[in-house]
Protein backbone atom coordinates (compact mmCIF):
# COMPACT_ATOMS: atom_id res chain seq x y z
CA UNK A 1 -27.43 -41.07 -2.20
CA UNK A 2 -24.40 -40.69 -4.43
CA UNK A 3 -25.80 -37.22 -5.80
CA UNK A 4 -25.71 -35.64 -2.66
CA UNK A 5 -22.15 -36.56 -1.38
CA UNK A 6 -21.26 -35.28 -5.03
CA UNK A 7 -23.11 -31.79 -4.68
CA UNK A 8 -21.97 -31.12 -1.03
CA UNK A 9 -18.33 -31.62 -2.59
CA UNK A 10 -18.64 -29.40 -5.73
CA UNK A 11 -20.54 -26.85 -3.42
CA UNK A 12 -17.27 -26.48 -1.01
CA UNK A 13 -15.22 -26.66 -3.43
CA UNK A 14 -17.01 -23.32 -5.00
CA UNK A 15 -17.18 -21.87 -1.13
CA UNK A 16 -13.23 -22.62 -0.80
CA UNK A 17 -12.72 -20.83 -4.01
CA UNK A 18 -14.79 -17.51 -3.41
CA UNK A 19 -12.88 -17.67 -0.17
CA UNK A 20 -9.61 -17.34 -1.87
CA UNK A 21 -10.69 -14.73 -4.71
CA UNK A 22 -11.95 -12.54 -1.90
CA UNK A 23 -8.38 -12.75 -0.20
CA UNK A 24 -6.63 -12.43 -3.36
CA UNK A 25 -8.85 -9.29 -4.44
CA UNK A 26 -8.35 -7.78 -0.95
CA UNK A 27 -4.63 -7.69 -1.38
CA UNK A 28 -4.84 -6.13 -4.53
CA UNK A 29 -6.88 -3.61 -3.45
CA UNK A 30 -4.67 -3.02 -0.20
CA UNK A 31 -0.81 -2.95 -2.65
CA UNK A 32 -2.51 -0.27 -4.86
CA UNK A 33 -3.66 1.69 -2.03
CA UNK A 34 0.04 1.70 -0.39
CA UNK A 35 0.97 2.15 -3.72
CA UNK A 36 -1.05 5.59 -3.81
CA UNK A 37 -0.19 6.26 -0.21
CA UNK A 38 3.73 5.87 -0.93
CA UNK A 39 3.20 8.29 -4.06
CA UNK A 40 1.55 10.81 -2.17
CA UNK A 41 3.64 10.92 0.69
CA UNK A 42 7.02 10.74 -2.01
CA UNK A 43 5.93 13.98 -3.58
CA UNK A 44 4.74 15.69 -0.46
CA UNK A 45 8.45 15.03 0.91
CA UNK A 46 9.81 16.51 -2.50
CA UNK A 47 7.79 19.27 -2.30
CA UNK A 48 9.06 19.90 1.21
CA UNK A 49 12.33 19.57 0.47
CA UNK A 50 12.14 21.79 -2.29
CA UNK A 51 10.02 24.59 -0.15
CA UNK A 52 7.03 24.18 -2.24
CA UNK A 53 5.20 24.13 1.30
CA UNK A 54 6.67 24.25 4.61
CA UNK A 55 8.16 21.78 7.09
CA UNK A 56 10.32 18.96 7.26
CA UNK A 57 10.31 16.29 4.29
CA UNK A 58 10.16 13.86 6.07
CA UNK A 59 7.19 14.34 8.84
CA UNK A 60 5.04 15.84 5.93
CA UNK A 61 5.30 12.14 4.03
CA UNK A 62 4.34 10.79 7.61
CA UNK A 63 1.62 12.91 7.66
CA UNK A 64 0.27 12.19 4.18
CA UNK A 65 0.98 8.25 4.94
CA UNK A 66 -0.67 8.27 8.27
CA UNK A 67 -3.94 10.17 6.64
CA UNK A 68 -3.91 7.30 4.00
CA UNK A 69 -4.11 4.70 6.74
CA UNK A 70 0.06 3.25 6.01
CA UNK A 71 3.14 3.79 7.92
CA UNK A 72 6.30 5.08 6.74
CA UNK A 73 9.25 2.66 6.73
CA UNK A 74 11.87 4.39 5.35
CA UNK A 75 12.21 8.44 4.28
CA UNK A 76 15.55 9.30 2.25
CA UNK A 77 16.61 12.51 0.71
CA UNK A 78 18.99 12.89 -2.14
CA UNK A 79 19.08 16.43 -2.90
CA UNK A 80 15.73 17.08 -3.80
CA UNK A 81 14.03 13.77 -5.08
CA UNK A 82 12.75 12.42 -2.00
CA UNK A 83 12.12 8.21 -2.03
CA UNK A 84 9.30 7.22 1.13
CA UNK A 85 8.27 3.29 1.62
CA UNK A 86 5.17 2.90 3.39
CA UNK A 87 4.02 -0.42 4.94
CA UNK A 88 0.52 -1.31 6.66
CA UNK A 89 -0.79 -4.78 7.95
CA UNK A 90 -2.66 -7.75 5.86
CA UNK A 91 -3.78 -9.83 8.40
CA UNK A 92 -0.77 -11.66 9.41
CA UNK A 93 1.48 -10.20 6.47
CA UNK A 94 3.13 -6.58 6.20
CA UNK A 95 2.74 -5.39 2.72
CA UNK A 96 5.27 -2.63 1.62
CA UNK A 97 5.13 -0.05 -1.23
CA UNK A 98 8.03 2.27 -2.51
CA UNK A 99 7.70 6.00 -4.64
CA UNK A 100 10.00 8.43 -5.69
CA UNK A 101 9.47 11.97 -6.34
CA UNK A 102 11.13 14.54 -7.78
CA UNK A 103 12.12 17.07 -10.30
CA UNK A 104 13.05 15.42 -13.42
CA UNK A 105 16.72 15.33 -13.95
């Protein structure tokens, strides 16, 4: 039965692949949502800073990470352009996105 050993090894060797484009397309999907989470939580620290709404820069970006299910790394202020980094879990990797909002300069 030659045929057979030959179909059970193309068949795994399509299973193996779907198995890797599913992990591939489910850290794409997870960097573009931490890259909307760090965007939102950039410009709600800006618009904190700049007392476009109240409280402190740097908890609101918490906030607005937390709500988009990522944690903030890093919150720095320069004046007011605020620049968050947000990081959540990929199975055993951390993925980590950076924004920066602002007025323009």
């Amino acid at each position: 039965m030659p045929g057979s050993s030959l179909a059970v090894g193309i068949i795994a060797s399509a299973a193996a692949l779907t198995v890797g484009l599913a992990a591939v397309s489910t850290a794409s999907v997870l960097g573009q949502r931490l890259a909307g989470a760090a965007d939102a939580a950039a410009l709600a620290a800006a618009d904190a800073a700049s007392g476009a709404v109240t409280g402190v820069p740097c908890e609101r970006a918490a906030q607005v990470a937390e709500a988009s299910g990522a944690l903030i790394v890093g919150c720095d202020l320069d004046g007011l352009i605020a620049t968050v980094t947000v990081s959540a879990r990929f199975g055993v990797l951390t993925a980590a996105a950076r924004a920066r909002a602002g007025p323009p300069s």
